[in-house]
Protein backbone atom coordinates (compact mmCIF):
# COMPACT_ATOMS: atom_id res chain seq x y z
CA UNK A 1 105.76 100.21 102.31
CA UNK A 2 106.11 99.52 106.40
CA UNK A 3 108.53 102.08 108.17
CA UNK A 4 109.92 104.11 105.14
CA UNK A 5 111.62 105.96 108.19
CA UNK A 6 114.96 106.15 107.18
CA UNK A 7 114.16 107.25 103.67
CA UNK A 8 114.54 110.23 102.93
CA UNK A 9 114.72 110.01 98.71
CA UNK A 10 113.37 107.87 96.11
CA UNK A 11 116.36 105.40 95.51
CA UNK A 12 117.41 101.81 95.11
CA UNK A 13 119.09 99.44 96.56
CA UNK A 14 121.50 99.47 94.06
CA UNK A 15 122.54 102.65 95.42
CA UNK A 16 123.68 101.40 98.57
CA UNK A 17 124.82 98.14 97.04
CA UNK A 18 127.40 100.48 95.20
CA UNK A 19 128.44 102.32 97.94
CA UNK A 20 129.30 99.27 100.14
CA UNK A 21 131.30 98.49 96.82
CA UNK A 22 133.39 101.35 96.57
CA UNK A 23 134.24 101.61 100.42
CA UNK A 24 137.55 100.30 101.74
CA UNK A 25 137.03 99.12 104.92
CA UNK A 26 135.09 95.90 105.19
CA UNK A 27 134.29 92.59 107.73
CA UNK A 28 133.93 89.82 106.78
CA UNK A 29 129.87 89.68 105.96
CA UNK A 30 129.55 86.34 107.57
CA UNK A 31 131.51 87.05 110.79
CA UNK A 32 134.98 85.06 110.88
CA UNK A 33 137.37 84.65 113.02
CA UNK A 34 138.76 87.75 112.50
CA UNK A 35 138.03 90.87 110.53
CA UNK A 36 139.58 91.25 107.09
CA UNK A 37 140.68 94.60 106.23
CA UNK A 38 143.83 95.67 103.87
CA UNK A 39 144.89 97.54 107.52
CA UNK A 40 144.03 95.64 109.95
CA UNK A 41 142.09 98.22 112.67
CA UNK A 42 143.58 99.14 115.85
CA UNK A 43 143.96 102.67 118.40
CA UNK A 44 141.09 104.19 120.34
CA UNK A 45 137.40 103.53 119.31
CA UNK A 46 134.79 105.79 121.27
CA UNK A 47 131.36 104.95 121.44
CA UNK A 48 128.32 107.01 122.56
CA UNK A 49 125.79 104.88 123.14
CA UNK A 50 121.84 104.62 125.05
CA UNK A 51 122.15 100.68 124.77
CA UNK A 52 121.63 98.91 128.32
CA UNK A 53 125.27 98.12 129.81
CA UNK A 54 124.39 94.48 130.55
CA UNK A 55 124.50 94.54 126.49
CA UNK A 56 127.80 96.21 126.09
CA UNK A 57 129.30 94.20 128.62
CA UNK A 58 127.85 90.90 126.41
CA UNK A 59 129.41 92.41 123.20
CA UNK A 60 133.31 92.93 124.69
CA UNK A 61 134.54 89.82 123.99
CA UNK A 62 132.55 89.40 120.63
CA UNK A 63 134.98 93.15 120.20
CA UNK A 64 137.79 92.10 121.49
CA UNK A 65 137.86 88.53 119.29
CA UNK A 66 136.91 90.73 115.68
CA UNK A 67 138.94 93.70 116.59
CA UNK A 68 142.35 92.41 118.99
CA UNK A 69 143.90 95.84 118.17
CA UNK A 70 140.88 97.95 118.93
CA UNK A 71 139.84 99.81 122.63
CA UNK A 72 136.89 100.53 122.68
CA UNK A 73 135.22 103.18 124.94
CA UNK A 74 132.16 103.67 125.77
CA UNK A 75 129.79 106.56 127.00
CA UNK A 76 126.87 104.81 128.33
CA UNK A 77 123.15 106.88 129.34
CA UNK A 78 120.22 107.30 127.95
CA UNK A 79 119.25 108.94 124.76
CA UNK A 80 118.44 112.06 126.12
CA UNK A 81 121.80 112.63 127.96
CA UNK A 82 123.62 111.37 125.46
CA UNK A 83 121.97 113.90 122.51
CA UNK A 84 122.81 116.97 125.61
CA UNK A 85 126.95 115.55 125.95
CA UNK A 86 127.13 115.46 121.95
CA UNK A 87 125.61 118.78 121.93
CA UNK A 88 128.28 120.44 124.53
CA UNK A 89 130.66 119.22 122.34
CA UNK A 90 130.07 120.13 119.06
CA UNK A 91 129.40 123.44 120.39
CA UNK A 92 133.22 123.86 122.10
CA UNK A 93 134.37 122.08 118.72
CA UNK A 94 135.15 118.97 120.51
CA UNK A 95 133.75 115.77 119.69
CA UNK A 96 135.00 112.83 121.07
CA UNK A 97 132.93 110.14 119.77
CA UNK A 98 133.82 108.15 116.71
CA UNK A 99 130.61 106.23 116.69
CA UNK A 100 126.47 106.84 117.52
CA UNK A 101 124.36 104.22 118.61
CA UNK A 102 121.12 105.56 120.38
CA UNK A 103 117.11 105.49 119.97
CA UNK A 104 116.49 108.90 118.67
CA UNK A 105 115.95 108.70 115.04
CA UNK A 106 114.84 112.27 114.67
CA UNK A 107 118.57 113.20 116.36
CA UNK A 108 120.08 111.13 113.46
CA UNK A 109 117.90 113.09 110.28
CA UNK A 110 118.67 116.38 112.05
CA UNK A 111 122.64 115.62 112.28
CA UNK A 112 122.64 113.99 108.91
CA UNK A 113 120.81 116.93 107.69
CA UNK A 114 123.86 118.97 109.29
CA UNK A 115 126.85 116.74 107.38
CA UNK A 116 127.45 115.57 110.82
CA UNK A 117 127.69 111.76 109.76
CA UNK A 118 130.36 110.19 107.26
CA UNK A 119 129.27 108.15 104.73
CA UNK A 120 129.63 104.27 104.96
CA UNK A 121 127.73 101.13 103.90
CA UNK A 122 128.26 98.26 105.83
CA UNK A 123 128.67 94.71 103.67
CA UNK A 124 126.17 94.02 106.93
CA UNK A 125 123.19 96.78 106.17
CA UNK A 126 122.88 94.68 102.98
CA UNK A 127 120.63 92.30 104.79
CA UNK A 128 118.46 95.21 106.27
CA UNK A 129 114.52 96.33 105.57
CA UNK A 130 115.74 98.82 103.35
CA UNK A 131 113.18 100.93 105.29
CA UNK A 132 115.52 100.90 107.99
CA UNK A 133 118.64 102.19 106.01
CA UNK A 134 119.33 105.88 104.58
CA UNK A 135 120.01 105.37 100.90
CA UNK A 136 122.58 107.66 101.47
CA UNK A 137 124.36 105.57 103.79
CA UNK A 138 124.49 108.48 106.52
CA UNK A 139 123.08 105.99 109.22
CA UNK A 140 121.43 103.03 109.54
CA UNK A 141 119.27 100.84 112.26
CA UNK A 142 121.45 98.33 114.30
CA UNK A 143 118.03 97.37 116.51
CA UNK A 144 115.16 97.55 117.10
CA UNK A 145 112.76 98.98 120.75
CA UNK A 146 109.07 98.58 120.50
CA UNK A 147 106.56 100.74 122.52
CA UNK A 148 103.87 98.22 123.06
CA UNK A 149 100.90 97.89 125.80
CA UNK A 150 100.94 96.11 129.85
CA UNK A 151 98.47 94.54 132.00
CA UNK A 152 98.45 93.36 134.87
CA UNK A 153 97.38 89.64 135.11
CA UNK A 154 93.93 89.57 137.00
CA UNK A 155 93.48 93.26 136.75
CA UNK A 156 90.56 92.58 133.96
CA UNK A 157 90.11 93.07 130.55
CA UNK A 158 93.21 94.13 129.11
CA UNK A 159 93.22 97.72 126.87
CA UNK A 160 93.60 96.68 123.16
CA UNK A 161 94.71 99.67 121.94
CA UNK A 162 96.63 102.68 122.43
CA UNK A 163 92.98 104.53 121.51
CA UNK A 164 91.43 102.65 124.51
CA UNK A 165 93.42 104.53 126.90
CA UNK A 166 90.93 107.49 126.39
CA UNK A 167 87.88 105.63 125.67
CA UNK A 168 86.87 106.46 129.61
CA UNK A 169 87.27 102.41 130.12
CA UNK A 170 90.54 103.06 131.64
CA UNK A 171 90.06 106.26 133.84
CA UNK A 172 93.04 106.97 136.35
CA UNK A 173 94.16 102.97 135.64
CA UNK A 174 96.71 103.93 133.33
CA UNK A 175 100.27 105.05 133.13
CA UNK A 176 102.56 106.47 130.30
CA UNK A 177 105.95 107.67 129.89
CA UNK A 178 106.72 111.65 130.07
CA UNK A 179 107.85 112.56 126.08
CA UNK A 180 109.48 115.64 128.01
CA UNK A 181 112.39 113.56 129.19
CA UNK A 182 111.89 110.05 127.77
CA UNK A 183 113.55 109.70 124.04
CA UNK A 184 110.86 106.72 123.95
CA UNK A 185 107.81 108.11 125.41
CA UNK A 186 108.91 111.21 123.15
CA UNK A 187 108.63 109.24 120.01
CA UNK A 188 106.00 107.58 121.12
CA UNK A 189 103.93 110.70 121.48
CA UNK A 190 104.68 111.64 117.88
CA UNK A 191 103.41 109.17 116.44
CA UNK A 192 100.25 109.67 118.75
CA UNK A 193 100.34 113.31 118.25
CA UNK A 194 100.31 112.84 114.12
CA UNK A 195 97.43 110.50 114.12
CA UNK A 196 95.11 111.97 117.11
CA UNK A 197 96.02 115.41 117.58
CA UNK A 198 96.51 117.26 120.78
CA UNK A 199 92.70 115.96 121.70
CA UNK A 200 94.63 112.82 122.70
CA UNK A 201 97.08 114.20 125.22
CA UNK A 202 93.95 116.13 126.23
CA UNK A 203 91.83 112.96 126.57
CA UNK A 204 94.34 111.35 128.37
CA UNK A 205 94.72 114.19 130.86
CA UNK A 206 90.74 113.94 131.47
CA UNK A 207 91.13 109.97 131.92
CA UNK A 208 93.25 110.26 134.57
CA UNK A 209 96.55 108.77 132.80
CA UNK A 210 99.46 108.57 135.50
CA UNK A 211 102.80 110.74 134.04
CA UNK A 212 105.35 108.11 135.33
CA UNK A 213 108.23 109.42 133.50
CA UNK A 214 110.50 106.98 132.37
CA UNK A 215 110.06 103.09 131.51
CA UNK A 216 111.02 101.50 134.74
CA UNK A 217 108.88 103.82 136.61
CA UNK A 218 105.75 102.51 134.19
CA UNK A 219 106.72 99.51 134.89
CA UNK A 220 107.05 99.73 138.27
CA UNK A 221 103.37 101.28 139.00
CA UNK A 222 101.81 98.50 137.01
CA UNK A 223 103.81 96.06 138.87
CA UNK A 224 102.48 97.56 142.42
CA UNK A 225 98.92 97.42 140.93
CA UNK A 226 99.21 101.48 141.55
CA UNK A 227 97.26 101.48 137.63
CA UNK A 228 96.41 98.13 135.40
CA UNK A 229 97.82 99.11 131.97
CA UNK A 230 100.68 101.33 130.87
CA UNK A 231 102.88 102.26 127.65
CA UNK A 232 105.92 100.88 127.54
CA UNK A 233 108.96 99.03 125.91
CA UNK A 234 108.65 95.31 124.80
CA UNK A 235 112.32 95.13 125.93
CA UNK A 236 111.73 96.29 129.81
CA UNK A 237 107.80 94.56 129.55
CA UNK A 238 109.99 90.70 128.62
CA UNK A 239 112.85 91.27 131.41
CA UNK A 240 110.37 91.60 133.27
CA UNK A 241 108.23 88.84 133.04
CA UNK A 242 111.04 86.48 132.97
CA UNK A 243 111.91 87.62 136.84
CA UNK A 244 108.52 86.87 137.29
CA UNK A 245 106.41 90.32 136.56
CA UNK A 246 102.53 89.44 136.47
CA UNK A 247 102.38 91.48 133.35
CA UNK A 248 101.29 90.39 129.96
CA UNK A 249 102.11 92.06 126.66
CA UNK A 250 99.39 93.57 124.74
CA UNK A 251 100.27 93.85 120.79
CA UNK A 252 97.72 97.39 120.65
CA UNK A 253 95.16 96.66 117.79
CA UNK A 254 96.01 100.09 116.19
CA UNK A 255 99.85 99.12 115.60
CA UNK A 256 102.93 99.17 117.81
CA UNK A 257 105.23 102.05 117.47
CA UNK A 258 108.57 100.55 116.70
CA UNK A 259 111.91 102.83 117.47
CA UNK A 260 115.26 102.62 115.52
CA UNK A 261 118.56 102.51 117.48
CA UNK A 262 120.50 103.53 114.27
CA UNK A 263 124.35 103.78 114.11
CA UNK A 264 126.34 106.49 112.68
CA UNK A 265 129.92 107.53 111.98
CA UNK A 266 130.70 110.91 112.89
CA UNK A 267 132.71 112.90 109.54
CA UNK A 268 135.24 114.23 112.46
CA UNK A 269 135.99 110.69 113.67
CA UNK A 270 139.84 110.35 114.32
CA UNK A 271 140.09 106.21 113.67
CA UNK A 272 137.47 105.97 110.78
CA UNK A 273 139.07 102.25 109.84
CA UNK A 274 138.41 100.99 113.43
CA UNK A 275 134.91 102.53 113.75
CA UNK A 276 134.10 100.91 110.60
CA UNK A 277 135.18 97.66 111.62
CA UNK A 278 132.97 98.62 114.77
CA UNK A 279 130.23 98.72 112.85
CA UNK A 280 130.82 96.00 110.80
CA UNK A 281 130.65 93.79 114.47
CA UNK A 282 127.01 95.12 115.36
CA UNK A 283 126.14 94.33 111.90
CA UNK A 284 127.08 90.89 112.17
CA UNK A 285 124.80 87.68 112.87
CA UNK A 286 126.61 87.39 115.94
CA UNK A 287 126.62 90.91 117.07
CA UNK A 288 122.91 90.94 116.29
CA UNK A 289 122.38 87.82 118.21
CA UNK A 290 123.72 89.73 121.15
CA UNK A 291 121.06 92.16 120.83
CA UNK A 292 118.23 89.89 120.71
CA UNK A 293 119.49 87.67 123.46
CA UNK A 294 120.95 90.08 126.17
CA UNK A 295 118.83 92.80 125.41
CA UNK A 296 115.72 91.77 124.21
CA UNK A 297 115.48 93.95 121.34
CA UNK A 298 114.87 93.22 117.61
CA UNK A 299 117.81 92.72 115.36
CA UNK A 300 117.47 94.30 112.06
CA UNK A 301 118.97 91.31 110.47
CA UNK A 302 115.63 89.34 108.54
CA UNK A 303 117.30 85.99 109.50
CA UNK A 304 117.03 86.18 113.50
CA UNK A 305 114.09 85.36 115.11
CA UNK A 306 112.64 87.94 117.69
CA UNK A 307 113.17 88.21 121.43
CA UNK A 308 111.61 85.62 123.77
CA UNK A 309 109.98 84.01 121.08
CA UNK A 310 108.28 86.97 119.08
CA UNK A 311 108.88 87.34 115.00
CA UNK A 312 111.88 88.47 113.75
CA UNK A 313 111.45 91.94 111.74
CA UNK A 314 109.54 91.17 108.96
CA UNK A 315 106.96 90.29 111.47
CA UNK A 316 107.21 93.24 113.70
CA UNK A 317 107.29 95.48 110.80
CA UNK A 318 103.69 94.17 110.35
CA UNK A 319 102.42 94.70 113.69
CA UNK A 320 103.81 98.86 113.64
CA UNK A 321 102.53 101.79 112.76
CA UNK A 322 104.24 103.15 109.84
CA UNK A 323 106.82 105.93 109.85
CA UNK A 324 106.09 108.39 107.15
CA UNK A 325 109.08 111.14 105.82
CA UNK A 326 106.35 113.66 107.15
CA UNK A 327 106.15 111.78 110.73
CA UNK A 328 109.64 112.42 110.60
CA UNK A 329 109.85 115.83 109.57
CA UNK A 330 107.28 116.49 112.35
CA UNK A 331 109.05 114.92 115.38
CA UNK A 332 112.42 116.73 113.60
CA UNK A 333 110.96 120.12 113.20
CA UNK A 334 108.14 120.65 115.87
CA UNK A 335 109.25 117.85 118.58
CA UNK A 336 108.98 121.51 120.80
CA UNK A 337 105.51 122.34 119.46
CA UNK A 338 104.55 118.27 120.73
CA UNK A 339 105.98 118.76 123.84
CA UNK A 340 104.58 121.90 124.77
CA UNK A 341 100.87 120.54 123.70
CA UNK A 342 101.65 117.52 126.03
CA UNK A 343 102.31 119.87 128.73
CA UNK A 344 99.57 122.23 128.40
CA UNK A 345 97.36 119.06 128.56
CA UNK A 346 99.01 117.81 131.95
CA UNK A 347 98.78 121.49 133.06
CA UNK A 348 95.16 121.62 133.12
């Protein structure tokens, strides 16, 4: 099994089959010209979200042509401030979002694990990996970011794996995200953390690694040929290169770590027939075809092809690292302990 990330229990898919069953609110699966519900949705939607505005603003009138009744607001940042504005608020007992849609898996366990989320299947998550959905239908993934490996054309023999970076090939030519305020470089040193240790954030302390902090800064220090290589999202690594970047992707030999941008319905929502319908919309061929197109991410949907060319999930499923419940746990429950090993490493 590939990614059992969102699975938290032995189940079937029957299990969510009958849940999408029972539920009221439905789209249309196929996407028509309008959504059919026994009330139609309308009133206030709001949306906290970590996906790229360029996306957002691509998916308003795909919104406005499903859901003519429905506003929809958005909070727009990244992952990080996103988890800190949802926190403020559930602390003052005042949550204004309806609907989640970041890249922070391990935010999505712990809140399920809280009874944060309300239940609801999508006639949509049918079509998902059901790796990617939470038999209990607290959550599931709407896309798909992917931490792969740069190079800089002409700057050598690219690194083949995320291993190389601490092989001593690659001393002080190398740059990586900071897990202490990236969501991605966070996950991304999870998965590193579970399968090396803390001798890898050591090793890549004594290689000289460059702590660029977030994606476009990576980016941007491989661009200026400040290091050769660097970790960093397949989404920002293919914008790139169509402007022109003199990067190449590198697929790392020792799997790609692949991050869920799940969806969830927050229990306190106060318009739980719109933000259904909402969901129903991102679900949708057409609101996944927005994804891959505008923002170069996967769609979970099996029947889309990747972005710029790559395979559609099935394929990329392939090419990752697996999530494991315990990878989950770990990132969940000691996310602090990782952190504070990467910076112990960088404080040397």
């Amino acid at each position: 099994m590939r990614i059992p990330l969102l699975v938290r229990r032995v189940g079937s898919l029957l299990a969510l089959i009958l849940l999408a069953a029972c539920r009221i609110e439905s789209a249309a699966p196929s996407g028509g010209a309008a959504v059919a519900q026994a009330s139609a949705p309308s009133g206030e939607v709001w949306v906290y979200t970590s996906m790229y505005r360029h996306v957002l603003d691509a998916l308003e009138p795909l919104l406005k042509e499903r859901l003519p009744g429905v506003q929809v607001h958005w909070y727009q940042a990244g992952s990080e401030k996103v988890a800190s504005r949802l926190e403020a608020e559930r602390a003052a007992g005042a949550v204004r979002a309806d609907v989640l849609v970041t890249s922070d898996p391990f935010l999505y366990e712990r809140l399920a694990k809280e009874g944060a989320f309300l239940r609801y299947a999508s006639v949509n998550a049918l079509r998902i990996p059901r790796t990617l959905v939470d038999l209990d239908a607290r959550y599931a993934a709407v896309r798909l970011s992917t931490m792969v490996l740069v190079h800089r054309v002409g700057a050598g023999e690219a690194p083949k794996s995320f291993a190389a970076l601490v092989d001593g090939s690659w001393k002080g030519r190398v740059a990586i995200g900071d897990p202490l305020t990236s969501g991605t470089a966070f996950t991304w040193a999870v998965f590193l953390h579970a399968r090396r240790g803390e001798a890898y954030f050591a090793g890549l302390r004594e290689k000289g690694a460059v702590v660029a902090g977030g994606n476009a800064a990576v980016l941007q220090k491989v661009e200026s040929g400040e290091v050769d290589a660097g970790v960093l999202l397949l989404e920002n690594a293919l914008a790139a290169k169509v402007k022109g970047s003199p990067i190449k992707v590198v697929w790392p030999e020792d799997g790609a770590v692949v991050i869920p941008g799940p969806v969830g319905l927050f229990a306190s929502t106060r318009n739980p027939v719109a933000a259904k319908a909402l969901v129903d919309v991102l679900l949708s061929p057409e609101g996944q075809r927005i994804i891959v197109e505008k923002g170069d991410m996967h769609a979970v949907d099996p029947r889309l092809s990747g972005p710029r060319g790559e395979p559609g999930v099935e394929g990329l499923l392939g090419r990752a690292q697996a999530w494991t419940p315990e990878l989950l746990e770990q990132g969940l429950l000691h996310g602090g302990d990782i952190k504070e090993a990467f910076s112990r490493a960088f404080a040397r």
